[in-house]
C-alpha atoms as a PDB file:
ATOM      1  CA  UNK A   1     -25.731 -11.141  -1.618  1.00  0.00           C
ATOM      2  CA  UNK A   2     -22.639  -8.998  -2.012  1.00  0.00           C
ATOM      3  CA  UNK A   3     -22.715  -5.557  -2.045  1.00  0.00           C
ATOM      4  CA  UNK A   4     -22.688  -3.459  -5.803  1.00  0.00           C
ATOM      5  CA  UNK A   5     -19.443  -2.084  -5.836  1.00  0.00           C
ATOM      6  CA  UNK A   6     -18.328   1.096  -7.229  1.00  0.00           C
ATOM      7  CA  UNK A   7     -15.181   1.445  -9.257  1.00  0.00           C
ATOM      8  CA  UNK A   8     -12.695   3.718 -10.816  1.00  0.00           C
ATOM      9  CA  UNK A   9     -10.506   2.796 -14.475  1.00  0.00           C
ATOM     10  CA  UNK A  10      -6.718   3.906 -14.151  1.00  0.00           C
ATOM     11  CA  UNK A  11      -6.145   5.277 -17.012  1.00  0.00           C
ATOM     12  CA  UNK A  12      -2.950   3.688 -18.321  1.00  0.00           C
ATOM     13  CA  UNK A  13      -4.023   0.348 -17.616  1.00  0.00           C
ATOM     14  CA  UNK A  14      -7.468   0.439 -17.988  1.00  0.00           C
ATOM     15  CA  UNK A  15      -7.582  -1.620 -14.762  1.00  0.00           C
ATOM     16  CA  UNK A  16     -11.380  -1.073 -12.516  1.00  0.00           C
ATOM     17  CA  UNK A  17     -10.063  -0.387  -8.584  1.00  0.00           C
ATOM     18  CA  UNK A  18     -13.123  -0.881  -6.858  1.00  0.00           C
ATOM     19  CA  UNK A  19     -13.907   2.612  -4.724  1.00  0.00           C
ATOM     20  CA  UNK A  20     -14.208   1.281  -1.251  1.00  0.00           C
ATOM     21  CA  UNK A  21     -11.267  -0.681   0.438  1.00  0.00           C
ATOM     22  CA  UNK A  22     -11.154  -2.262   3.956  1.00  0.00           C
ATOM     23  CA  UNK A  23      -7.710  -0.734   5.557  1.00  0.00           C
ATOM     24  CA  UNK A  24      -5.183  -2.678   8.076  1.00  0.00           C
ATOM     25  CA  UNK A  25      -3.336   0.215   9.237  1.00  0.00           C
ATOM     26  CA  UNK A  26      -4.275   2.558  12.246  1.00  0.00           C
ATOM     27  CA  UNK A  27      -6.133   0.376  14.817  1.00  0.00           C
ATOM     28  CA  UNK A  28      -4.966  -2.764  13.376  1.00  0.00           C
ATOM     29  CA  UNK A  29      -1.467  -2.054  13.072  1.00  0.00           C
ATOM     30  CA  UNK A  30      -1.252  -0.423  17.012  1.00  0.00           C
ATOM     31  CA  UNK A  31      -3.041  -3.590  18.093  1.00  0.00           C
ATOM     32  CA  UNK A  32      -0.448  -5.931  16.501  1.00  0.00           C
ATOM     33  CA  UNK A  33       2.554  -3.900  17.416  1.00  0.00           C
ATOM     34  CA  UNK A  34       1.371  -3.560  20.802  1.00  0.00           C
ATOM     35  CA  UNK A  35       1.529  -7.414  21.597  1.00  0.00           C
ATOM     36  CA  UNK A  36       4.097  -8.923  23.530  1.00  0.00           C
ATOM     37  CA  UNK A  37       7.507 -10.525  22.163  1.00  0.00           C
ATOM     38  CA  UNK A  38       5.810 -14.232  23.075  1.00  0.00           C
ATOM     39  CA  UNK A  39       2.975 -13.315  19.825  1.00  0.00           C
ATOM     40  CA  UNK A  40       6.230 -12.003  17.169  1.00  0.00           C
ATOM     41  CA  UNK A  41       5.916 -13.766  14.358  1.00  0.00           C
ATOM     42  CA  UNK A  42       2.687 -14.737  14.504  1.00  0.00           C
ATOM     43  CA  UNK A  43      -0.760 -13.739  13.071  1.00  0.00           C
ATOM     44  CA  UNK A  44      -2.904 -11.427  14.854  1.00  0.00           C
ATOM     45  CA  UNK A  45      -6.330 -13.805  14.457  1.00  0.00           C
ATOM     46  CA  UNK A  46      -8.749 -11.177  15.674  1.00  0.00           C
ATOM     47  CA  UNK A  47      -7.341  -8.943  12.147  1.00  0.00           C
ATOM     48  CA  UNK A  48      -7.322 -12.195  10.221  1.00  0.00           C
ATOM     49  CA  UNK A  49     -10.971 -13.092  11.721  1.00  0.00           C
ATOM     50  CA  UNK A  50     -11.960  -9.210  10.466  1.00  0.00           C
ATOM     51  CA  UNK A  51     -10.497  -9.527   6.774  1.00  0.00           C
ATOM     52  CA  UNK A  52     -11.756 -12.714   6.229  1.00  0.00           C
ATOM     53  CA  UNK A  53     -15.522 -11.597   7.343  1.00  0.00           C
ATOM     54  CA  UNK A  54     -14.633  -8.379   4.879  1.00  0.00           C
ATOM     55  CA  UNK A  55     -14.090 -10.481   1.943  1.00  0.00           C
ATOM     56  CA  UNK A  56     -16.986 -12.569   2.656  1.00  0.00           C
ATOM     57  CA  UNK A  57     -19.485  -9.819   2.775  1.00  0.00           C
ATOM     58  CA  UNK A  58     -18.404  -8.289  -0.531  1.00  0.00           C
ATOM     59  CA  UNK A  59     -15.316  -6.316  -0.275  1.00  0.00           C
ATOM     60  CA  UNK A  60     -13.200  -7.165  -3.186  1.00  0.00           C
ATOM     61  CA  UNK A  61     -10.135  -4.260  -2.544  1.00  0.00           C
ATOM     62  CA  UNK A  62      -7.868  -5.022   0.960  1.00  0.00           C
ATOM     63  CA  UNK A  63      -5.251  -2.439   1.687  1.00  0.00           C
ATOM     64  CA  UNK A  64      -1.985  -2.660   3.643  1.00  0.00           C
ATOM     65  CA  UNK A  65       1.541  -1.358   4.107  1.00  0.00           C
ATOM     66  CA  UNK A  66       5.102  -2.223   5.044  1.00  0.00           C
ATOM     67  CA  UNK A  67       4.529   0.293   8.198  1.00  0.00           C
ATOM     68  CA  UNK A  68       1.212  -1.817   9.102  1.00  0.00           C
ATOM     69  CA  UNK A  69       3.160  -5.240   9.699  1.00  0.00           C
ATOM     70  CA  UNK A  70      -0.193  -6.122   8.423  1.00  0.00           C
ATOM     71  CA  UNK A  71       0.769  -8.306   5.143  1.00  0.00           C
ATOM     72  CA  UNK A  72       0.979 -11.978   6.452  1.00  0.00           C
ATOM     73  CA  UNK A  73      -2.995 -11.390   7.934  1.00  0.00           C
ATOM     74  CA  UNK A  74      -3.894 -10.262   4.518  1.00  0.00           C
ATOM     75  CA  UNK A  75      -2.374 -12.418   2.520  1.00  0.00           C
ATOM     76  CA  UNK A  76      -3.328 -15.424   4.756  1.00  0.00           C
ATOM     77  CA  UNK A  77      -6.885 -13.837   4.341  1.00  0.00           C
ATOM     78  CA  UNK A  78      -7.274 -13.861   0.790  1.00  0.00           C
ATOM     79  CA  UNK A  79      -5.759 -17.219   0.368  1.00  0.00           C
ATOM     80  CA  UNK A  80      -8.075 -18.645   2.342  1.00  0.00           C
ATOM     81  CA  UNK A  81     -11.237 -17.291   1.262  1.00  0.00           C
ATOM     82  CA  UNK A  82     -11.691 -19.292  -1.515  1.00  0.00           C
ATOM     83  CA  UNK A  83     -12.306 -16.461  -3.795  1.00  0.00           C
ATOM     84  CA  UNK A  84     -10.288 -16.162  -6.810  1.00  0.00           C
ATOM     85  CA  UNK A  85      -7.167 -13.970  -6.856  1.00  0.00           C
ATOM     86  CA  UNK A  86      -7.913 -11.967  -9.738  1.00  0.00           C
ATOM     87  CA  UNK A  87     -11.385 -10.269  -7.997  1.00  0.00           C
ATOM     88  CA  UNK A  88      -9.271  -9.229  -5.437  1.00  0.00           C
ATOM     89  CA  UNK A  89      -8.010  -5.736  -5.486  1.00  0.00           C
ATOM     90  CA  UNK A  90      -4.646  -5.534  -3.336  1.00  0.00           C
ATOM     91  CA  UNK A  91      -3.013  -2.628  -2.323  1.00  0.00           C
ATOM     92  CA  UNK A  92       0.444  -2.475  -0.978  1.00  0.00           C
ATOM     93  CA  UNK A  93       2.822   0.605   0.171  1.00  0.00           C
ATOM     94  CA  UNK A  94       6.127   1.101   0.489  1.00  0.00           C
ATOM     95  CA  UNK A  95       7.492   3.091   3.596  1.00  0.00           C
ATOM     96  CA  UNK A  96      10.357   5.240   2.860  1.00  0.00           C
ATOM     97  CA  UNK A  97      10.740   6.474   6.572  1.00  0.00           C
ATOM     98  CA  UNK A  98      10.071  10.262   8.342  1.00  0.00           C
ATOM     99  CA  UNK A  99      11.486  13.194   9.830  1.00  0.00           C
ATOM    100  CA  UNK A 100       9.352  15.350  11.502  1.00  0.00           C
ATOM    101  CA  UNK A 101      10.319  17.994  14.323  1.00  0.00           C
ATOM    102  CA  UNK A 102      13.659  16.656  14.747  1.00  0.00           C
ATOM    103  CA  UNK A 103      12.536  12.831  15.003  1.00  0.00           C
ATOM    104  CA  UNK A 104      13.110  10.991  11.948  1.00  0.00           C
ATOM    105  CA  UNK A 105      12.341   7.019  11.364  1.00  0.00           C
ATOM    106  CA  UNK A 106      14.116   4.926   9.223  1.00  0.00           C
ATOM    107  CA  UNK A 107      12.872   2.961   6.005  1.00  0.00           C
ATOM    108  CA  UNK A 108      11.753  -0.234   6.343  1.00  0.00           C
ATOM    109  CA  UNK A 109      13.491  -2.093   3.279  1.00  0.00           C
ATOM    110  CA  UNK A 110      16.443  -0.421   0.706  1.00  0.00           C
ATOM    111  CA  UNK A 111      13.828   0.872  -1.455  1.00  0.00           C
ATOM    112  CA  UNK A 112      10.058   0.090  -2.664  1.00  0.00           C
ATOM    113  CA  UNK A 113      11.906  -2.758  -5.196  1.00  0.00           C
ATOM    114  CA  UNK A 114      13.301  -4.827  -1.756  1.00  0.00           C
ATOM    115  CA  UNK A 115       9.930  -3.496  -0.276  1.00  0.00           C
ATOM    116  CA  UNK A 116       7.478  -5.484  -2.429  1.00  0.00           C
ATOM    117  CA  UNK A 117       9.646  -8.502  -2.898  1.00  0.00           C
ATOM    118  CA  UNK A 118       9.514  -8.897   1.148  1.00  0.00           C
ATOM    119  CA  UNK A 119       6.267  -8.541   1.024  1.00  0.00           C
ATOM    120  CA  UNK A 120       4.911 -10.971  -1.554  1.00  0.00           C
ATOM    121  CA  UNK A 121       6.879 -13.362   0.223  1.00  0.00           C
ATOM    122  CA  UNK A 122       5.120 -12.336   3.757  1.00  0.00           C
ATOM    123  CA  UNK A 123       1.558 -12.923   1.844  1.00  0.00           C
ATOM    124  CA  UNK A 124       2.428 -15.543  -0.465  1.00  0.00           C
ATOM    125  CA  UNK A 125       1.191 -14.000  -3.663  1.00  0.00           C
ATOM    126  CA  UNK A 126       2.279 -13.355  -6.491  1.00  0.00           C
ATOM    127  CA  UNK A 127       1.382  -9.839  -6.920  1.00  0.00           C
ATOM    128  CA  UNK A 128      -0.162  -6.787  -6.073  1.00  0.00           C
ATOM    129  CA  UNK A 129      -2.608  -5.308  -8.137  1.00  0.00           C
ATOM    130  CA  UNK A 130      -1.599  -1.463  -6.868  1.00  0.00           C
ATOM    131  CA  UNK A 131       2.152  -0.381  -5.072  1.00  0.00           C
ATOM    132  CA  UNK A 132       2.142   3.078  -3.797  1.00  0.00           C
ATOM    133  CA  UNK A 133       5.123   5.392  -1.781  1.00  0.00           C
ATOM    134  CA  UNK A 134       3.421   5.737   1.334  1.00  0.00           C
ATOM    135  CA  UNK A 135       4.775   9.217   1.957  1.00  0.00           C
ATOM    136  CA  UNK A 136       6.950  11.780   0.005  1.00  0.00           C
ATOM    137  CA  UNK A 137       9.725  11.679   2.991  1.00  0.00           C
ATOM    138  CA  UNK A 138      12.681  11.232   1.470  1.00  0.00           C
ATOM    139  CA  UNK A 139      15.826  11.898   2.263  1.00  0.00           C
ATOM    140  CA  UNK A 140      19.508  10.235   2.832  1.00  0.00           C
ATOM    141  CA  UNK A 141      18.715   9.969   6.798  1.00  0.00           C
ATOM    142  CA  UNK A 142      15.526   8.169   6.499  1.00  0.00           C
ATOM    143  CA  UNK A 143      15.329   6.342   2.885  1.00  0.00           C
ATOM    144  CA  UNK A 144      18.692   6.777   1.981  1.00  0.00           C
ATOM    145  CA  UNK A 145      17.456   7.220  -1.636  1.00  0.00           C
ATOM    146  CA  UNK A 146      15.701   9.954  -3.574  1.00  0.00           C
ATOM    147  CA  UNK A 147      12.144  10.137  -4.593  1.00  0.00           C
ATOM    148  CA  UNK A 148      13.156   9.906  -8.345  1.00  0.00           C
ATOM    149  CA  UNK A 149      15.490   6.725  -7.600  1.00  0.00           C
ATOM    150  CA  UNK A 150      12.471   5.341  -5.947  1.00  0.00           C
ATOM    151  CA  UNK A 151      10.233   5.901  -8.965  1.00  0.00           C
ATOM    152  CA  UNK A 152      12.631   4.227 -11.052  1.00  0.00           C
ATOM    153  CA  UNK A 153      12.316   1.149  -8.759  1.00  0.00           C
ATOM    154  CA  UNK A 154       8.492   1.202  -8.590  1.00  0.00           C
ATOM    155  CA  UNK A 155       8.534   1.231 -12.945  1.00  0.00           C
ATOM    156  CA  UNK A 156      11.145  -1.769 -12.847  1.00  0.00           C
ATOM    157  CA  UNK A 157       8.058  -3.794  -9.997  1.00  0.00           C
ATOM    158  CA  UNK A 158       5.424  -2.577 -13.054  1.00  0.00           C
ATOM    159  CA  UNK A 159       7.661  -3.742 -15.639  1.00  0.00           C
ATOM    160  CA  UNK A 160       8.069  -7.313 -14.129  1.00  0.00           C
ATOM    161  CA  UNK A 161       4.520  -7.771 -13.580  1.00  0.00           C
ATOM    162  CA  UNK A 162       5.065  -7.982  -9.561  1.00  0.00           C
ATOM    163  CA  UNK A 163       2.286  -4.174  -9.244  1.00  0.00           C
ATOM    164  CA  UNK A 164       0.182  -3.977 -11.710  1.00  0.00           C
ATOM    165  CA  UNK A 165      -0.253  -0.422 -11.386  1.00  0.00           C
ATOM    166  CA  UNK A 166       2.085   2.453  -9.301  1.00  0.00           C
ATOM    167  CA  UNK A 167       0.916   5.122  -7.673  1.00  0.00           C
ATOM    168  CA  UNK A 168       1.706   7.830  -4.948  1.00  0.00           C
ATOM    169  CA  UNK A 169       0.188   8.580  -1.247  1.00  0.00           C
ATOM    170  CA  UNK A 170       0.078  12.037   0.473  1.00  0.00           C
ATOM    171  CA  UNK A 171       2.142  13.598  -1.986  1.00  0.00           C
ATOM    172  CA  UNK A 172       1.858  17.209  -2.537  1.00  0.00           C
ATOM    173  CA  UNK A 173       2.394  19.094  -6.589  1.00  0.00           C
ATOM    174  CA  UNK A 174       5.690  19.769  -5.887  1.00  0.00           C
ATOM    175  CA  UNK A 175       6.777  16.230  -5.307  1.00  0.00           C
ATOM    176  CA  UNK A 176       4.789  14.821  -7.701  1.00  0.00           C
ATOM    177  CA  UNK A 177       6.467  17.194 -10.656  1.00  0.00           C
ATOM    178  CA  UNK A 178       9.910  15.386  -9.429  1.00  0.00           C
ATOM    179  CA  UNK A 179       8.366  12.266 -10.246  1.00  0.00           C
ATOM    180  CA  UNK A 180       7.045  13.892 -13.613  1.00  0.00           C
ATOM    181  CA  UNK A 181      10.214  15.195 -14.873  1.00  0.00           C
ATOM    182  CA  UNK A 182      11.559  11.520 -14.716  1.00  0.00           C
ATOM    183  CA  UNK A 183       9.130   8.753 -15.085  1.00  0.00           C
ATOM    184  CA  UNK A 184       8.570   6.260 -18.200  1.00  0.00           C
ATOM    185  CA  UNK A 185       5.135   5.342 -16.716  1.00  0.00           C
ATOM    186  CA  UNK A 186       3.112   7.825 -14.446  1.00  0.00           C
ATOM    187  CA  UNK A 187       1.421   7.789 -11.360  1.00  0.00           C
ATOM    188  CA  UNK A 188      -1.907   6.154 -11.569  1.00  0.00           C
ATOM    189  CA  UNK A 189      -2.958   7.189  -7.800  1.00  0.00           C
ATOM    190  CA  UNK A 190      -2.214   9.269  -5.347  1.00  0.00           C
ATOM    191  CA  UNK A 191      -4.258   7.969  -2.084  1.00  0.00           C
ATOM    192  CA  UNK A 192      -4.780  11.095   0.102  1.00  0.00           C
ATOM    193  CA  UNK A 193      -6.187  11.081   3.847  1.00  0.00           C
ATOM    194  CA  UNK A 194      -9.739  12.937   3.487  1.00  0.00           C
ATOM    195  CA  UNK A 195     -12.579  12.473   5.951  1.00  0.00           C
ATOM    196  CA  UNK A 196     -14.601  14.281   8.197  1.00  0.00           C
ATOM    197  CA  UNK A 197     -11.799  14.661  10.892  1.00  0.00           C
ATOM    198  CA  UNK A 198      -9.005  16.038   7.878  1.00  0.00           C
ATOM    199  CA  UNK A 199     -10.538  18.024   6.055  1.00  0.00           C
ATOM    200  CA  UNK A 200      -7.287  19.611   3.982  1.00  0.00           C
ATOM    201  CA  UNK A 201      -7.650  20.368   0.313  1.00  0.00           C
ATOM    202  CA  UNK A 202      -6.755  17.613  -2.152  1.00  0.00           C
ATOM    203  CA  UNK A 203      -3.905  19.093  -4.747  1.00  0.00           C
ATOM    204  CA  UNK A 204      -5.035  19.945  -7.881  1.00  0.00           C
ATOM    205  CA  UNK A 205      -3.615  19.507 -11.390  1.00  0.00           C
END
């Protein structure tokens, strides 16, 4: 019997995200990156193996990124599980690059709208039921856009039908006012770390 799942309604929407996700990112996405160039381009079956046994013992929200290089296991995943699309909570990030201590990384994609298109094509789906910016790093040396043009792109995936909801991750008050000052629809998450090991304050409204 699958677990009772709790859930949280985004306000705009109205949509229910269920409260507990399985993650691809952190062990998963080392393990994967750390294979050799024979495996690239291929699935990593031990993560497939894992989502798959997630979905079958009741969790119905999978998360990944475009940092992760986790999207063709989950999408593969949920195709194959034979449950149907729509009880499937999927969220999906955007990574607009870093900069920290003189090191700085590089976006991914041109911006989240190139982002998500890339990867529904890597899963196969048709959408994404939540699209977040992973981090509030931008800047011309990393994203080579600003955190207001990215906004603008993230409406335009909500707009089309391709997220059904936007959101935020890690960002701080300040950042999230930028976003404020400019946006048609508003952020409908912003996905902090918070656990026993990072314990920081959560911003408040």
């Amino acid at each position: 019997m699958a677990p009772v799942t709790k859930f949280f309604t985004l306000h705009t929407t109205g949509d229910k995200i269920p409260a507990i996700a399985f993650g691809s990112g952190t062990k998963w996405q080392w393990k994967k990156k750390g294979r050799g160039e024979e495996a690239a381009g291929t699935l990593d079956q031990d993560l497939l193996n894992v989502i798959s046994t997630a979905l079958k013992s009741g969790f119905r929200h999978v998360d990944t990124a475009e940092v992760y290089t986790t999207r063709s296991e989950i999408g593969e995943a949920i195709r194959g599980s034979g449950i149907d699309r729509s009880e499937i909570w999927l969220t999906d990030k955007y990574n607009p690059g870093w900069s920290i201590n003189g090191k700085s990384h590089k976006a991914d994609s041109d911006g989240p709208y190139s982002s998500l298109i890339t990867g529904l094509k890597e899963m196969k789906l048709e959408y994404v039921d939540l699209f977040l910016l992973h981090s509030p790093f931008f800047s011309k040396e990393t994203s080579g856009i600003t955190v207001e043009e990215a906004w603008r792109q993230m409406e335009l995936l909500q707009e089309k039908g391709l997220a059904k909801n936007i959101g935020v991750s890690n960002f701080n008050i300040e950042m999230l006012e930028k976003i404020f000052k400019i946006c048609k629809i508003k952020p409908q998450v912003n996905q902090i770390e918070f656990h026993d090991y990072f314990g920081e304050e959560p911003p408040k409204p």
